[in-house]
N, C-alpha and C. Protein backbone atom coordinates (compact mmCIF):
# COMPACT_ATOMS: atom_id res chain seq x y z
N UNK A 1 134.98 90.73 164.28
CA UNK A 1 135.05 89.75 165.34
C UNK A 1 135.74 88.49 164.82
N UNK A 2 136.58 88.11 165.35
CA UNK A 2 137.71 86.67 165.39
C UNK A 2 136.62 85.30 165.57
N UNK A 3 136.95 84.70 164.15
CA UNK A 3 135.89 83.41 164.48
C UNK A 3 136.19 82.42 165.40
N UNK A 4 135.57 81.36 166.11
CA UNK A 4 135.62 81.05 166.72
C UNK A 4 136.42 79.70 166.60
N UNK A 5 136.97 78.97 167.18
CA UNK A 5 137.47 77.86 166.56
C UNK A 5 136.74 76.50 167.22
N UNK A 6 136.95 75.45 166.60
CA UNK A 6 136.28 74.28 167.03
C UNK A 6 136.08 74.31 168.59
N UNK A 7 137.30 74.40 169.25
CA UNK A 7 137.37 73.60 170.39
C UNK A 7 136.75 75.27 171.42
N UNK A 8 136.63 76.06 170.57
CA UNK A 8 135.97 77.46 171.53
C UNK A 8 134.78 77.17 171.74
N UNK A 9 133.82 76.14 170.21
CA UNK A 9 132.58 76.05 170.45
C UNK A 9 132.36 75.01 171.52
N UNK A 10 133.32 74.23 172.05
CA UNK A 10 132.80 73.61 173.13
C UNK A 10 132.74 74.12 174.42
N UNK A 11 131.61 73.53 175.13
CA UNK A 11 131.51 73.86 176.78
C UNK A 11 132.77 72.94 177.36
N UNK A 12 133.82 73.88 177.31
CA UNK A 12 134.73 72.65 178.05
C UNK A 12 135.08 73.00 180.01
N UNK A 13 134.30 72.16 180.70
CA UNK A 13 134.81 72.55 181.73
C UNK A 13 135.78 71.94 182.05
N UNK A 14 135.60 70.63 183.01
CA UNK A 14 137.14 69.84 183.66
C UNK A 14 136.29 68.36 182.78
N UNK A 15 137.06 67.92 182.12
CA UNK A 15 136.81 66.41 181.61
C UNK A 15 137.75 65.37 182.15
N UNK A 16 137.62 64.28 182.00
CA UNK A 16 138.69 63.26 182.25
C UNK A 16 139.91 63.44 181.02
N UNK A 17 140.76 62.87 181.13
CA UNK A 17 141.74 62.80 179.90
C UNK A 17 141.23 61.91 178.37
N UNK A 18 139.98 60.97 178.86
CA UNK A 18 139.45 60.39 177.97
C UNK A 18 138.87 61.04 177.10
N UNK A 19 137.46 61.90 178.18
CA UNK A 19 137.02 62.84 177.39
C UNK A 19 137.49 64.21 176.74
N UNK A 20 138.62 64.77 177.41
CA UNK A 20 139.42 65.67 176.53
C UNK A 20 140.03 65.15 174.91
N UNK A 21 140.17 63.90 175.16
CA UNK A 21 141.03 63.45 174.06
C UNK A 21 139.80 63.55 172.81
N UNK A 22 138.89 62.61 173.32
CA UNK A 22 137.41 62.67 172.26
C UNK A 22 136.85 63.65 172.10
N UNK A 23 137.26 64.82 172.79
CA UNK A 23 136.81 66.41 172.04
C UNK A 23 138.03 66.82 171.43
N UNK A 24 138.85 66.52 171.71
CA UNK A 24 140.38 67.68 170.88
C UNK A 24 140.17 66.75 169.37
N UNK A 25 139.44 65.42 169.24
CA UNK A 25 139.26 64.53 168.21
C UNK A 25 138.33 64.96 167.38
N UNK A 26 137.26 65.66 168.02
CA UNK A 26 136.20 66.16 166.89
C UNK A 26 136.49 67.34 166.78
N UNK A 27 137.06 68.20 167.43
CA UNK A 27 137.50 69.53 167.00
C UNK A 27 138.22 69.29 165.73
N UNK A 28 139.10 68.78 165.45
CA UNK A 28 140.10 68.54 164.72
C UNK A 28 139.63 67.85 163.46
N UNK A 29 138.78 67.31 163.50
CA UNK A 29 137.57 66.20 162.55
C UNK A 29 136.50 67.67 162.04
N UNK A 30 136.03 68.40 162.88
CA UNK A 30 135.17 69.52 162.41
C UNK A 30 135.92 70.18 161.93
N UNK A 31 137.35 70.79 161.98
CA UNK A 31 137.85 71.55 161.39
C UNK A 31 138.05 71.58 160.05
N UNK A 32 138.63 70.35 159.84
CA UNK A 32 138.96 69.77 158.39
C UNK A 32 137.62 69.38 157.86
N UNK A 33 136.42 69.16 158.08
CA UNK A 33 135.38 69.56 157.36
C UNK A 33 135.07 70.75 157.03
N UNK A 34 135.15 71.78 157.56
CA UNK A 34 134.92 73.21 157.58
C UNK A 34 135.95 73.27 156.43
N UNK A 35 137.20 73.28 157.04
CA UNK A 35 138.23 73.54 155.28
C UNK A 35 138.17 72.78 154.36
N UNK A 36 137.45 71.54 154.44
CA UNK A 36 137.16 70.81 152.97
C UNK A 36 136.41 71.70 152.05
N UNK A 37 135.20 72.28 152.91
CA UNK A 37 133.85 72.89 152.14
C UNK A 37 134.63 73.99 151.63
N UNK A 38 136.17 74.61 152.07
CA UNK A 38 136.30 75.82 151.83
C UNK A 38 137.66 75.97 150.21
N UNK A 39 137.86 74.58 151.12
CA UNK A 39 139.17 74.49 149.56
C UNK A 39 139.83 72.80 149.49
N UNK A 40 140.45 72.48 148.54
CA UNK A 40 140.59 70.88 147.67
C UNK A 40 141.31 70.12 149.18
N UNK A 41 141.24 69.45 148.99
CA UNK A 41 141.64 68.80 150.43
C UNK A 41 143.54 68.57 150.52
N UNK A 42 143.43 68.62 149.21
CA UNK A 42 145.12 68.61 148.60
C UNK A 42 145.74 69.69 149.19
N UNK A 43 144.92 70.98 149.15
CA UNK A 43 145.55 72.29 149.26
C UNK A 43 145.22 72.43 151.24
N UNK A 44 145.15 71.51 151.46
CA UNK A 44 145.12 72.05 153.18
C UNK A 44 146.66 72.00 153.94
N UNK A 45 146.67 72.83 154.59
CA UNK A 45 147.67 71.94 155.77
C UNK A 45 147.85 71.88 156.76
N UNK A 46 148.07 70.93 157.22
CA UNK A 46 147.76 70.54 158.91
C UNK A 46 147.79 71.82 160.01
N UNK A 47 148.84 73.25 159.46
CA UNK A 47 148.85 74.19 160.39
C UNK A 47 147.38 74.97 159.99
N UNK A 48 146.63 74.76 159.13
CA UNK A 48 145.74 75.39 159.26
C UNK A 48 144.33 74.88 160.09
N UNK A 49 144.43 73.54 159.98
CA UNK A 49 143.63 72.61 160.97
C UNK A 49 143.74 72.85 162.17
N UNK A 50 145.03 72.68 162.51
CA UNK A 50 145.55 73.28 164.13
C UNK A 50 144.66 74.42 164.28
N UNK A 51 145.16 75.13 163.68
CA UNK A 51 144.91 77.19 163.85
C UNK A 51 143.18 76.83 163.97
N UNK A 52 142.76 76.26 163.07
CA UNK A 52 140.62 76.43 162.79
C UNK A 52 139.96 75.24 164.15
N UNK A 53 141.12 74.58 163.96
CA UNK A 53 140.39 73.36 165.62
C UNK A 53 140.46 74.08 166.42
N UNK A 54 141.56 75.07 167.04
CA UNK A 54 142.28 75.49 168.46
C UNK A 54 142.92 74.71 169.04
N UNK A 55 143.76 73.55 168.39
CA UNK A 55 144.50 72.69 169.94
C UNK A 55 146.00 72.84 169.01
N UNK A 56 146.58 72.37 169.92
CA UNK A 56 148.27 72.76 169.87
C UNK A 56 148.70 71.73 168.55
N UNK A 57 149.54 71.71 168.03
CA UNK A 57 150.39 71.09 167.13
C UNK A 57 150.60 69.13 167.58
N UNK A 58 150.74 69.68 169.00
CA UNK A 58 151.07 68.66 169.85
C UNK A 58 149.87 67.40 169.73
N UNK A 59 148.82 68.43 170.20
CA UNK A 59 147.77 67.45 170.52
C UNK A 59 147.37 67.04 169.32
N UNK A 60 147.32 67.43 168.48
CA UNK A 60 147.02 66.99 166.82
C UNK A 60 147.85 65.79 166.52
N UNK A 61 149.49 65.73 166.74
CA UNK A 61 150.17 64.82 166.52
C UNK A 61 150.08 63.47 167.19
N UNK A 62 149.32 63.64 168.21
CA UNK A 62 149.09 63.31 169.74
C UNK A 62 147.98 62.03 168.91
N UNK A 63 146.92 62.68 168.25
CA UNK A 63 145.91 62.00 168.09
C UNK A 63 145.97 61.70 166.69
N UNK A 64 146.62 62.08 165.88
CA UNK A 64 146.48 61.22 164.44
C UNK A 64 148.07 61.87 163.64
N UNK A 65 148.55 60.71 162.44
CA UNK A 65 149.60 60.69 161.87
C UNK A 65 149.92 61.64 160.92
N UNK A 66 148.43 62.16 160.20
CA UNK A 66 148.28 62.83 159.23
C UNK A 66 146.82 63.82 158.98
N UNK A 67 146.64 64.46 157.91
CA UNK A 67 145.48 64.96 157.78
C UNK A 67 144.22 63.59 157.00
N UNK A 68 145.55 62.46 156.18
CA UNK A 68 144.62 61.60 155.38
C UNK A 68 143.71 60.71 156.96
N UNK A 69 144.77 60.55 157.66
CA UNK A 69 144.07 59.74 158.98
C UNK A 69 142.60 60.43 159.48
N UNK A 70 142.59 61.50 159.72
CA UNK A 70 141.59 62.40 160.04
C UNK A 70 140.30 61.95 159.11
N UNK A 71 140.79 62.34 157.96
CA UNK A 71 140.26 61.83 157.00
C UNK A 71 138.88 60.33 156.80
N UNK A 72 139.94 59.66 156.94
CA UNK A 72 139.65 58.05 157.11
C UNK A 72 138.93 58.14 158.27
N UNK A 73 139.69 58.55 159.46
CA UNK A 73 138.42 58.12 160.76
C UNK A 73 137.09 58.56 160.20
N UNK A 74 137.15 59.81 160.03
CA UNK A 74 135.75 60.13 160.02
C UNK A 74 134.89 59.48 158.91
N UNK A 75 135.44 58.97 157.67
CA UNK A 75 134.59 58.10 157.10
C UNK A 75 134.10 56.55 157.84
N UNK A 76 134.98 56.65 158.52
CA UNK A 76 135.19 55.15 159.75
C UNK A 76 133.86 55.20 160.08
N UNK A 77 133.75 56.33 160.84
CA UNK A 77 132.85 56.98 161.77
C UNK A 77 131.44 56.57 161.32
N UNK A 78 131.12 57.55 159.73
CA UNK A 78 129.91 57.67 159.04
C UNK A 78 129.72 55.83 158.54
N UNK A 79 130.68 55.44 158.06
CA UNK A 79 130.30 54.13 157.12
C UNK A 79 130.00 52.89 158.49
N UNK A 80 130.63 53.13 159.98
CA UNK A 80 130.68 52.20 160.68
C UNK A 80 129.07 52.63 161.05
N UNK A 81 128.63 53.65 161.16
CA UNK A 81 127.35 53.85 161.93
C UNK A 81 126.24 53.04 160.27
N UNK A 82 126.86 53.48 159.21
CA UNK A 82 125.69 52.65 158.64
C UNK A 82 125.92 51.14 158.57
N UNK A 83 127.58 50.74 158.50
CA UNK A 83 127.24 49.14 158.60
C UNK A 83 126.72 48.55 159.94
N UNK A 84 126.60 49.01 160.90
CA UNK A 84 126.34 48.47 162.16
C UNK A 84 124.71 48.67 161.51
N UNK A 85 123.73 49.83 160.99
CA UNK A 85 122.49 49.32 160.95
C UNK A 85 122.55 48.07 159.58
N UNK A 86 122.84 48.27 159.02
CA UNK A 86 123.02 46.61 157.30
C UNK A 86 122.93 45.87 158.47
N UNK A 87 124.25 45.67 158.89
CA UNK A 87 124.29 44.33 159.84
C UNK A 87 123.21 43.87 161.03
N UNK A 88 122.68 44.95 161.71
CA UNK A 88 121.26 44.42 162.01
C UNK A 88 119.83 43.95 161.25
N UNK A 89 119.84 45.03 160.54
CA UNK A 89 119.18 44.65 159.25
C UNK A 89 119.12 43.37 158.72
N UNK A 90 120.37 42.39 158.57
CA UNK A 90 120.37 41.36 157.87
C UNK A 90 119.92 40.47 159.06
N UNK A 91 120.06 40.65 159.81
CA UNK A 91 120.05 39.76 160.99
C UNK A 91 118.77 39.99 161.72
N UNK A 92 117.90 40.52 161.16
CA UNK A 92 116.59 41.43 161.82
C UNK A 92 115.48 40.57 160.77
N UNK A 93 114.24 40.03 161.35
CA UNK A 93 113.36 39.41 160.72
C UNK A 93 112.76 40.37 159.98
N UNK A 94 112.84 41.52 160.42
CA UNK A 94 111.77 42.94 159.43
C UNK A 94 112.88 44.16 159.59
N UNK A 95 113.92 44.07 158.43
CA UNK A 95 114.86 44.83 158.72
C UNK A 95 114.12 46.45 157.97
N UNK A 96 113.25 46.65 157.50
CA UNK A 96 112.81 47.40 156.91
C UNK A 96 112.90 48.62 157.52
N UNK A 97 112.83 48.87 158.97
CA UNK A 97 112.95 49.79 160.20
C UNK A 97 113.94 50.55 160.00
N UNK A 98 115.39 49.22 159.80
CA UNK A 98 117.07 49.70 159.78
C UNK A 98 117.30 50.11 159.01
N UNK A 99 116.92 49.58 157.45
CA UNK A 99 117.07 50.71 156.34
C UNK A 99 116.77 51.99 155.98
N UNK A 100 115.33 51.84 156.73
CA UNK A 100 114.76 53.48 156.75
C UNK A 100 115.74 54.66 157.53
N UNK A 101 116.39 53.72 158.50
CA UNK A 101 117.40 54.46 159.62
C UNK A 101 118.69 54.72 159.18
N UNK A 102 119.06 54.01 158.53
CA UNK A 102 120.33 53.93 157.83
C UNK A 102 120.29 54.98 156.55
N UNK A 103 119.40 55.27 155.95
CA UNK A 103 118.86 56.14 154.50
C UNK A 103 118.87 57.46 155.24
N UNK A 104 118.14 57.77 156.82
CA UNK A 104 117.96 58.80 157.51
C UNK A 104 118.94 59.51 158.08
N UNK A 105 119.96 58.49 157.98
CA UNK A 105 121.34 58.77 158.49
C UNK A 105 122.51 59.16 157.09
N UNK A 106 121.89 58.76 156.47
CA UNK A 106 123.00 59.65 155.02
C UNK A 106 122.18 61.03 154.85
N UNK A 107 121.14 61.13 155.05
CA UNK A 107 120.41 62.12 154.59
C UNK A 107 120.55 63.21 155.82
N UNK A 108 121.01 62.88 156.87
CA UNK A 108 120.78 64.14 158.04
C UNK A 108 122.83 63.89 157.91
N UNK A 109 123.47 63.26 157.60
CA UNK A 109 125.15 63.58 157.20
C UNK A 109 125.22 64.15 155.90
N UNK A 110 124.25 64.42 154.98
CA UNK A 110 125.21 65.56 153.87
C UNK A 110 125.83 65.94 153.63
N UNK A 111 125.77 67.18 154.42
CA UNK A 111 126.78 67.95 154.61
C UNK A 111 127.96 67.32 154.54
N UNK A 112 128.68 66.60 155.46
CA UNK A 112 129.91 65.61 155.27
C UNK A 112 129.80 65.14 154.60
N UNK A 113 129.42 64.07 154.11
CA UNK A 113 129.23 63.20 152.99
C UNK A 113 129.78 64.13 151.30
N UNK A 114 128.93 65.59 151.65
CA UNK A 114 129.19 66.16 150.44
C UNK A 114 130.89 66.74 150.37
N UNK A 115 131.24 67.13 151.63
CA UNK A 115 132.65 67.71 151.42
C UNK A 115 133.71 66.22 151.19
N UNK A 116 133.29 65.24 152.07
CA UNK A 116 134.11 63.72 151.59
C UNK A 116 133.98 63.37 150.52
N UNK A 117 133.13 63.40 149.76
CA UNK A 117 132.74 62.99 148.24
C UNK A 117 134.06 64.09 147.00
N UNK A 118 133.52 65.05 147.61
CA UNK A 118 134.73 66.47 146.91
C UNK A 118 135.62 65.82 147.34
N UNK A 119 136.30 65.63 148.58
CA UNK A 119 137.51 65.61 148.71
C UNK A 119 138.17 64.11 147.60
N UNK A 120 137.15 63.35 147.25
CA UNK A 120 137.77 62.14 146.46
C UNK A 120 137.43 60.59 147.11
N UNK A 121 136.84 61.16 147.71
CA UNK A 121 136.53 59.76 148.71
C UNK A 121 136.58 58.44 148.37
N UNK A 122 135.88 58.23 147.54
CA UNK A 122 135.15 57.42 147.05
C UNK A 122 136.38 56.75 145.58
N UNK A 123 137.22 57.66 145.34
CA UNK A 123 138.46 57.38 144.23
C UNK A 123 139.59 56.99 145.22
N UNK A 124 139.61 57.41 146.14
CA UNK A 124 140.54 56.97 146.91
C UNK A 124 140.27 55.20 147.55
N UNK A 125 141.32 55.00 149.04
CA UNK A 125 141.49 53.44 149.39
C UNK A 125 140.51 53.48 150.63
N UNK A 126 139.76 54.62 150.55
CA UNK A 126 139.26 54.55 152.18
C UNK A 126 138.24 54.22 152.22
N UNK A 127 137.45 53.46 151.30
CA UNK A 127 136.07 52.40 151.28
C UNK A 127 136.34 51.63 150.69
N UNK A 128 138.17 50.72 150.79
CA UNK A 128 138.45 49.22 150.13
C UNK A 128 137.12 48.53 151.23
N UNK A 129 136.35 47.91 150.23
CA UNK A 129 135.67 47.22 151.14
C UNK A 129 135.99 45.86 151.13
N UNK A 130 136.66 45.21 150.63
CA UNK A 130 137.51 44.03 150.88
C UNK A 130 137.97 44.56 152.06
N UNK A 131 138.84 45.25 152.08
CA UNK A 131 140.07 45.63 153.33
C UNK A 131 138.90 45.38 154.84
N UNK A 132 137.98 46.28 154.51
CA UNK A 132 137.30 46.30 155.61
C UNK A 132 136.57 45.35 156.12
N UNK A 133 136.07 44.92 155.42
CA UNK A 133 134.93 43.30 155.77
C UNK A 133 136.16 42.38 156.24
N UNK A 134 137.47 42.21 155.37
CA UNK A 134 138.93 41.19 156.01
C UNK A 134 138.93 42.00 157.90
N UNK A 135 139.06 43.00 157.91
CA UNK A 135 139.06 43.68 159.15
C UNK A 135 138.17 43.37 160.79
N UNK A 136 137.17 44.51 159.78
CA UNK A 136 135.68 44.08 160.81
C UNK A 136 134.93 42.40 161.06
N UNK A 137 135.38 41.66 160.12
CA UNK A 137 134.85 39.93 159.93
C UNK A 137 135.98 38.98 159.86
N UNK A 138 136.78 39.12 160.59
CA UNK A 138 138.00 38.08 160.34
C UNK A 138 137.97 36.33 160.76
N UNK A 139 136.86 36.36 161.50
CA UNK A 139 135.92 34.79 161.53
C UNK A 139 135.78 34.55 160.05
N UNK A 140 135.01 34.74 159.19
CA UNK A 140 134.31 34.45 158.04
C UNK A 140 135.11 33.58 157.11
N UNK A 141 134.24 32.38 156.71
CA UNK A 141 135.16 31.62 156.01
C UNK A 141 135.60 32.30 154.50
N UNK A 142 136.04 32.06 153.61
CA UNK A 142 136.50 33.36 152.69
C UNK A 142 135.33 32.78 151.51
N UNK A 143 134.26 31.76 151.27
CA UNK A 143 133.26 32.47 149.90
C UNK A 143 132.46 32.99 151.22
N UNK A 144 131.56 33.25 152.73
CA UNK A 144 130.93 33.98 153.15
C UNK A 144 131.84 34.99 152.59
N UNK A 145 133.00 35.54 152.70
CA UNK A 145 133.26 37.01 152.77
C UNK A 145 133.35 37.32 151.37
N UNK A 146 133.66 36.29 150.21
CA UNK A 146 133.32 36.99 149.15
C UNK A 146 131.73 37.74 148.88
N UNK A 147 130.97 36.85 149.43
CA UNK A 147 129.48 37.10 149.27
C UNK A 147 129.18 38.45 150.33
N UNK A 148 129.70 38.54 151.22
CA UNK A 148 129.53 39.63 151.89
C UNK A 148 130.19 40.93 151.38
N UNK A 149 131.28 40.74 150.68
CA UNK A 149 131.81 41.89 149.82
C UNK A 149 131.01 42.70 148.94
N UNK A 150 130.63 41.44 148.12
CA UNK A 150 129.55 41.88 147.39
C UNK A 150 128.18 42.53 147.46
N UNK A 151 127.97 42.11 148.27
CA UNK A 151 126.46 42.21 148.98
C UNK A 151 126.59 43.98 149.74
N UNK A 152 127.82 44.09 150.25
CA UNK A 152 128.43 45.66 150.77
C UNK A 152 128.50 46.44 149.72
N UNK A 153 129.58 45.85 148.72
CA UNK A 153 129.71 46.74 147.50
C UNK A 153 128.67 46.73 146.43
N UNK A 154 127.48 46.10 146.55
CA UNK A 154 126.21 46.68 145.81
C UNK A 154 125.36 47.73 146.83
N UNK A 155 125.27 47.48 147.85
CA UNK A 155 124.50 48.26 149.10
C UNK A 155 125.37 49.77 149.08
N UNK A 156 126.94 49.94 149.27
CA UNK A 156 126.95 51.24 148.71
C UNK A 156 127.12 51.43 147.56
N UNK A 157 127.32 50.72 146.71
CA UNK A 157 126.64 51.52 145.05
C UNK A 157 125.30 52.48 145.40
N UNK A 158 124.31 51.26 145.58
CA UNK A 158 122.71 51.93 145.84
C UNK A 158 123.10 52.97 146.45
N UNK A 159 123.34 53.02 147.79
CA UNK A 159 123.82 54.23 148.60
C UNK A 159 124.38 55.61 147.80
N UNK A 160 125.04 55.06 147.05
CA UNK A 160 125.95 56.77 146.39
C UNK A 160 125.19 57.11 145.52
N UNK A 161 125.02 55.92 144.38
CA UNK A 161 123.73 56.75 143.29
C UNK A 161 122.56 57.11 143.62
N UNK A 162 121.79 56.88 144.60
CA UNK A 162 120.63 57.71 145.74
C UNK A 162 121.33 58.83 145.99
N UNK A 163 122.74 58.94 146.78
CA UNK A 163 122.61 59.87 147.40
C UNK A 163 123.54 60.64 145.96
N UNK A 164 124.18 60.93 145.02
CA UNK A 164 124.59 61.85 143.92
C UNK A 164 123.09 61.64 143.05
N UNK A 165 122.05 61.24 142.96
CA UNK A 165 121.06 61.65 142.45
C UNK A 165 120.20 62.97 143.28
N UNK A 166 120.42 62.91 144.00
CA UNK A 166 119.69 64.51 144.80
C UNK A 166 118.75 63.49 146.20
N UNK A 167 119.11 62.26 146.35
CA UNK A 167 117.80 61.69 147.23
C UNK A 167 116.70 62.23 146.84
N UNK A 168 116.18 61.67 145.99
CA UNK A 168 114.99 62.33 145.44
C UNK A 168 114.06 61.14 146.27
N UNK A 169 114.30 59.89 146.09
CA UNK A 169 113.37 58.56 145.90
C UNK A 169 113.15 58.67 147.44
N UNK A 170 111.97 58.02 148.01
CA UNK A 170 111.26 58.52 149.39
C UNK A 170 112.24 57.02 150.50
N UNK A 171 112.56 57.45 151.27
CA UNK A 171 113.36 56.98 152.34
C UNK A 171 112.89 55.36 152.16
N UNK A 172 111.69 55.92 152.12
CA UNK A 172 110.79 54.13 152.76
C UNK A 172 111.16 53.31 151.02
N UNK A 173 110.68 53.97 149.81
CA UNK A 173 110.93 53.04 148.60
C UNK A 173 112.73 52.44 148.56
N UNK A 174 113.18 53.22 149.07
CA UNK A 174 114.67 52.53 149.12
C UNK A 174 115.18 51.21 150.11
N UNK A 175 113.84 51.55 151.63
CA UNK A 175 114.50 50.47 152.24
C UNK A 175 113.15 49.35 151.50
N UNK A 176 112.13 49.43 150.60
CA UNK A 176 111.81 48.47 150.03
C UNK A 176 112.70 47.63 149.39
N UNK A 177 113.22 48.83 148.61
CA UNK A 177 114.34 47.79 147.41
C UNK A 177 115.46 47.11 148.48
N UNK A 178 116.08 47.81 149.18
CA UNK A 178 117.17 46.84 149.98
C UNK A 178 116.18 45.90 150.77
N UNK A 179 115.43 45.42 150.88
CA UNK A 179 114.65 44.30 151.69
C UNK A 179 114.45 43.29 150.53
N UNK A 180 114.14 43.87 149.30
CA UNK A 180 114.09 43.39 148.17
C UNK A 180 114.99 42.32 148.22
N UNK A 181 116.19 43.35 147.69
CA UNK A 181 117.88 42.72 146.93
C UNK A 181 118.19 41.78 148.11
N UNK A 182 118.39 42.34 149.50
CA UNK A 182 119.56 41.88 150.16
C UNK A 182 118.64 40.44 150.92
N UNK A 183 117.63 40.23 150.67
CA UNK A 183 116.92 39.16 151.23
C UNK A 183 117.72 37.72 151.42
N UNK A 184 118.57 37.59 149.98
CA UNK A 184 119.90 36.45 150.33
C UNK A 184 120.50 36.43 150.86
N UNK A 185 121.23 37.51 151.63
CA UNK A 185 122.04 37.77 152.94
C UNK A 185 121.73 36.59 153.55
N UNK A 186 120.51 36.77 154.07
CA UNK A 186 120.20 35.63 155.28
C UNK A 186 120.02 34.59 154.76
N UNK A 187 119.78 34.18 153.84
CA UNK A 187 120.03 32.90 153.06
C UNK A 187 121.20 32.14 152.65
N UNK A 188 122.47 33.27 152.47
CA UNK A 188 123.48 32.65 152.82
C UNK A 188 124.57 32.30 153.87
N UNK A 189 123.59 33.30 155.00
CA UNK A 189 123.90 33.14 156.60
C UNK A 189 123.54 31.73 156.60
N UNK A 190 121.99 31.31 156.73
CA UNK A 190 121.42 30.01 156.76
C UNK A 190 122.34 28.66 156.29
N UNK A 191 123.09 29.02 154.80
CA UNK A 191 123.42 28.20 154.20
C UNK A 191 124.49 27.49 154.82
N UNK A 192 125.31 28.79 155.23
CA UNK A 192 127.23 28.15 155.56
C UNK A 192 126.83 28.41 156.85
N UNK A 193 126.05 28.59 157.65
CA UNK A 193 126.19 28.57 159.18
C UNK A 193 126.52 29.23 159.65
N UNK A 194 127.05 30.91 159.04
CA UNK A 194 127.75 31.95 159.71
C UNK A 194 127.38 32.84 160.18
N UNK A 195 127.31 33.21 161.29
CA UNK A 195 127.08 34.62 162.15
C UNK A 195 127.75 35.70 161.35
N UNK A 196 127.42 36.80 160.82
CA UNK A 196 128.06 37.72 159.65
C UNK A 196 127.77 39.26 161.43
């Protein structure tokens, strides 16, 4: 039996063009996870993404430049869903909730996380977190954003060596320690006056 391809596993009846576009997007995003787990990310190529998503050449070109783009969104994807909880977190009188949520959320993405990690992720430009904080925070006067750099690029340190240690340490002792560490956040919100 002929496996199925991304866009077969969806119920697709009649969508808008919006929502067609945001499924031919995760088809194409699931695919290239599926061939990460299967071989170096170097050795892929876009006709085989096509062929394992199911959508045309077209629509692939349609929606991203390259396979690295694909790539990048979907770390977009995973790293934007955990900075959106940090950033409540810091801004949260008992952020302890968000960390637990944010820890729950690397731990139920694995799977991805583990084929992005293989693919180089993390050696590569696609968690400049300068780039991104200049991006996502372009208000910020520039020592808030040095301090916020920092404060990101220790939060995923913690993050990767938790998660390449096996997550062993219990969900809740981790969002202790980040309630711990990151407690200056809001202290240097307080200080310079900045909405982060």
């Amino acid at each position: 039996m002929e496996q199925k391809t991304e866009l077969q596993k969806q119920d697709i009846k009649r969508y808008s063009n919006e929502e067609t576009n945001r499924i031919t997007k995760e088809c194409i995003q699931s695919a290239l996870i599926v061939l990460m787990s299967e071989k170096p990310f170097d050795k892929i190529a876009i006709t085989e993404i096509v062929k394992r998503s199911g959508v045309s050449r077209t629509a692939f070109y349609r929606n991203f430049s390259s396979k690295e783009e694909v790539l990048a969104q979907l770390s977009a994807q995973i790293w934007g869903d955990i900075n959106q909880m940090v950033l409540s977190a810091i801004q949260d009188e008992d952020p302890h909730q968000l960390y637990c949520q944010m820890f729950q959320l690397i731990r139920d993405n694995r799977k991805d996380l583990d084929v992005m990690l293989k693919a180089g992720l993390y050696r590569s430009g696609y968690l400049d977190i300068d780039t991104y904080v200049k991006n996502q925070y372009p208000h910020l006067a520039p020592m808030t954003r040095y301090a916020v750099v920092g404060w990101w690029g220790a939060l995923q340190d913690i993050i990767k060596s938790w998660y390449l240690g096996g997550m062993r340490e219990e969900i809740r002792d981790m969002a202790d320690l980040c309630c711990q560490l990151f407690k200056s956040m809001t202290e240097i919100q307080a200080c310079k006056g900045e909405k982060i």
